[in-house]
Protein backbone atom coordinates (compact mmCIF):
# COMPACT_ATOMS: atom_id res chain seq x y z
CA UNK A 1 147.39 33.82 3.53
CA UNK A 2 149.96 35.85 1.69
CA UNK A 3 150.27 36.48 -1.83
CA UNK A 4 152.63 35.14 -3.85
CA UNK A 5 154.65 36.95 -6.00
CA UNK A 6 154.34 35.34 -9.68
CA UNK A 7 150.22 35.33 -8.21
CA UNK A 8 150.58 39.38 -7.80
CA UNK A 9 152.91 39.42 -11.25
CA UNK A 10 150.76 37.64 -13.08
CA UNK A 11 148.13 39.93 -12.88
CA UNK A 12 149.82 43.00 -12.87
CA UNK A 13 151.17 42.06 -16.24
CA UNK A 14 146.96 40.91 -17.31
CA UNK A 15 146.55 44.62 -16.42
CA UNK A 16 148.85 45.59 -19.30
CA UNK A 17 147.96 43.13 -21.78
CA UNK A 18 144.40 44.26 -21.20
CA UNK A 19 145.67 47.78 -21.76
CA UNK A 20 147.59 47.60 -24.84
CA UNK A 21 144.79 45.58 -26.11
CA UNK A 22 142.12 48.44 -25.38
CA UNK A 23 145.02 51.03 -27.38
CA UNK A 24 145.38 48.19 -30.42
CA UNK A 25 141.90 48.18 -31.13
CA UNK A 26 141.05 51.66 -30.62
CA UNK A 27 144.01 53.62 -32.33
CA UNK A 28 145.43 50.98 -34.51
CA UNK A 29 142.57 49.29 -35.47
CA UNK A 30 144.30 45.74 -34.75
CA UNK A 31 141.59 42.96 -34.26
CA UNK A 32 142.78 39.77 -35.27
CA UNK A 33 146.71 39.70 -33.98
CA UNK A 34 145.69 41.67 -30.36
CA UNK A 35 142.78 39.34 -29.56
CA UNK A 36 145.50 36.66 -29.35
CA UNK A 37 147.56 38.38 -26.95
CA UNK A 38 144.92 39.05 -24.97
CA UNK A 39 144.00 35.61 -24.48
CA UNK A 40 147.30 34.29 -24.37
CA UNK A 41 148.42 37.12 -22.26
CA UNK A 42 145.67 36.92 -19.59
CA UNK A 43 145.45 33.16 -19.52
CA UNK A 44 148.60 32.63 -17.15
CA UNK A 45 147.60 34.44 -13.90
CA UNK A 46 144.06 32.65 -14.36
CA UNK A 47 145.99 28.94 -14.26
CA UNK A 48 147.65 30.76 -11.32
CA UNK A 49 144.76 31.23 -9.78
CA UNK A 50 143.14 27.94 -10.58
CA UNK A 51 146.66 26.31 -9.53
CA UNK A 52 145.77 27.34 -6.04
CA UNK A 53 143.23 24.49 -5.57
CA UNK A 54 144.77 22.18 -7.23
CA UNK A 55 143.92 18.65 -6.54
CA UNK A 56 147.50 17.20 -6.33
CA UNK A 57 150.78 18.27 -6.83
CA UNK A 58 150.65 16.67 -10.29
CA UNK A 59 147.63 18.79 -11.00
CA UNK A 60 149.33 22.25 -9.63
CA UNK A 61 152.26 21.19 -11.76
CA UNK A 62 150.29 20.96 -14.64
CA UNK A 63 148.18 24.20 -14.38
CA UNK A 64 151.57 25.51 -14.39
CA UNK A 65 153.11 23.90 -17.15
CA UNK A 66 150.13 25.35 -19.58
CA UNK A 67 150.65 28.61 -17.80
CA UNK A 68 154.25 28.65 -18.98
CA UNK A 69 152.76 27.54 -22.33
CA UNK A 70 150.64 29.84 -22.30
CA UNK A 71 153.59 32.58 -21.38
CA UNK A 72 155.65 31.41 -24.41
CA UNK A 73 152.63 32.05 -26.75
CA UNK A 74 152.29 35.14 -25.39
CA UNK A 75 155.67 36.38 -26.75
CA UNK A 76 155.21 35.23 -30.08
CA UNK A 77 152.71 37.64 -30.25
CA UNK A 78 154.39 40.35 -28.72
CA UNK A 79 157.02 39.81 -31.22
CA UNK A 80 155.11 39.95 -34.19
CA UNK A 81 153.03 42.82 -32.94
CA UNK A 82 156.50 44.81 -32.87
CA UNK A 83 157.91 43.38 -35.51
CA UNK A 84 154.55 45.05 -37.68
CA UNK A 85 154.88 48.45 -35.73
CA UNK A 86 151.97 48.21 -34.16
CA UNK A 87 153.11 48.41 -31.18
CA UNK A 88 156.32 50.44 -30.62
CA UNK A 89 160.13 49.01 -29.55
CA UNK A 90 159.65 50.46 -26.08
CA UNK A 91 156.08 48.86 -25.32
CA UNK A 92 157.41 45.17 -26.58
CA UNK A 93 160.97 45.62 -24.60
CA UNK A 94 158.96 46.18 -21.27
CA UNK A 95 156.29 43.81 -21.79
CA UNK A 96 158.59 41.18 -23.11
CA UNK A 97 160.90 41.63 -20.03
CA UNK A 98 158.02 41.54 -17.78
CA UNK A 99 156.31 38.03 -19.77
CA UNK A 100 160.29 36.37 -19.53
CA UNK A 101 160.05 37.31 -15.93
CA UNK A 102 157.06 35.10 -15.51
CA UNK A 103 158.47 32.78 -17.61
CA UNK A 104 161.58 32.09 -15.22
CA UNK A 105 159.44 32.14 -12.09
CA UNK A 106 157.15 29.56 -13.78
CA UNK A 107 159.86 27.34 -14.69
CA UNK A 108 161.31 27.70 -11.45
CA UNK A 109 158.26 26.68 -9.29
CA UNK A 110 157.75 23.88 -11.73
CA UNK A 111 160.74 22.19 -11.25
CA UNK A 112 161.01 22.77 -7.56
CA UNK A 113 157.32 21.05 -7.72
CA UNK A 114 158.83 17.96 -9.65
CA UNK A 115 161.76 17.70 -7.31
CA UNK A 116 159.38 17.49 -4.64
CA UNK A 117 157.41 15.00 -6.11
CA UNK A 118 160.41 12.81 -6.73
CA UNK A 119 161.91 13.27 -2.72
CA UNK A 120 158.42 11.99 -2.31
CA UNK A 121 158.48 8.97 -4.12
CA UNK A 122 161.88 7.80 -2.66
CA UNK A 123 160.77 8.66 0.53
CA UNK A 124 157.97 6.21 -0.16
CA UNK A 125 159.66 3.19 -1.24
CA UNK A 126 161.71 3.96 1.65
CA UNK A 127 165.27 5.45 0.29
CA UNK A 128 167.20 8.04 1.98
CA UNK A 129 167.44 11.89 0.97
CA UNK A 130 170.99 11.59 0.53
């Protein structure tokens, strides 16, 4: 089975919340404000995952949904960590581009999901796709 991308982005961009985490505690002595973003930041490719056995597409599509949440959250805190300098303009611009990123693949699948769902329905109660 083949990876899919917002699986393989997801964690890629876990990999650099966990970094930036490991540098805010260690050189800037941040506890409170990076302990967020880590959980908030690593919390989306783990729905991912856990979206993969979803029971139902309602289920998949909500796993998402609270990963997208979850995304959102997760640039609040970016945003305040810049906006504090503790972490510099650079770091936020790439990480922020890189959590929107997720963000518009995220909405994406989630309404293609809900489209499905409703071509489902009709297709149940026995209308046409056109």
């Amino acid at each position: 089975m083949k990876e899919s991308i917002l699986r393989i982005k997801s964690y890629a961009f876990a990999l650099k919340i966990i970094r930036i985490y490991r540098q805010l505690i260690s050189e800037q002595k941040e506890f409170i404000l990076s302990k967020q973003l880590l959980k908030c930041g690593t919390s989306p490719g783990a729905l991912i995952r856990e979206a993969e056995f979803a029971q139902s597409t309602p289920d998949f599509i909500s796993k998402y949904s609270i990963a997208l949440k979850e995304v959102n959250e997760t640039e609040y805190w970016l945003s305040l960590l810049r906006d504090t300098d503790f972490i510099n303009s650079e770091t936020a611009v790439d990480l922020i581009s890189d959590n929107k990123e997720l963000m518009k693949m995220l909405i994406s699948s989630i309404n293609t999901l809900k489209q499905k769902l409703i071509e489902e329905s009709k297709a149940k109660k026995g209308y046409s796709h056109s």
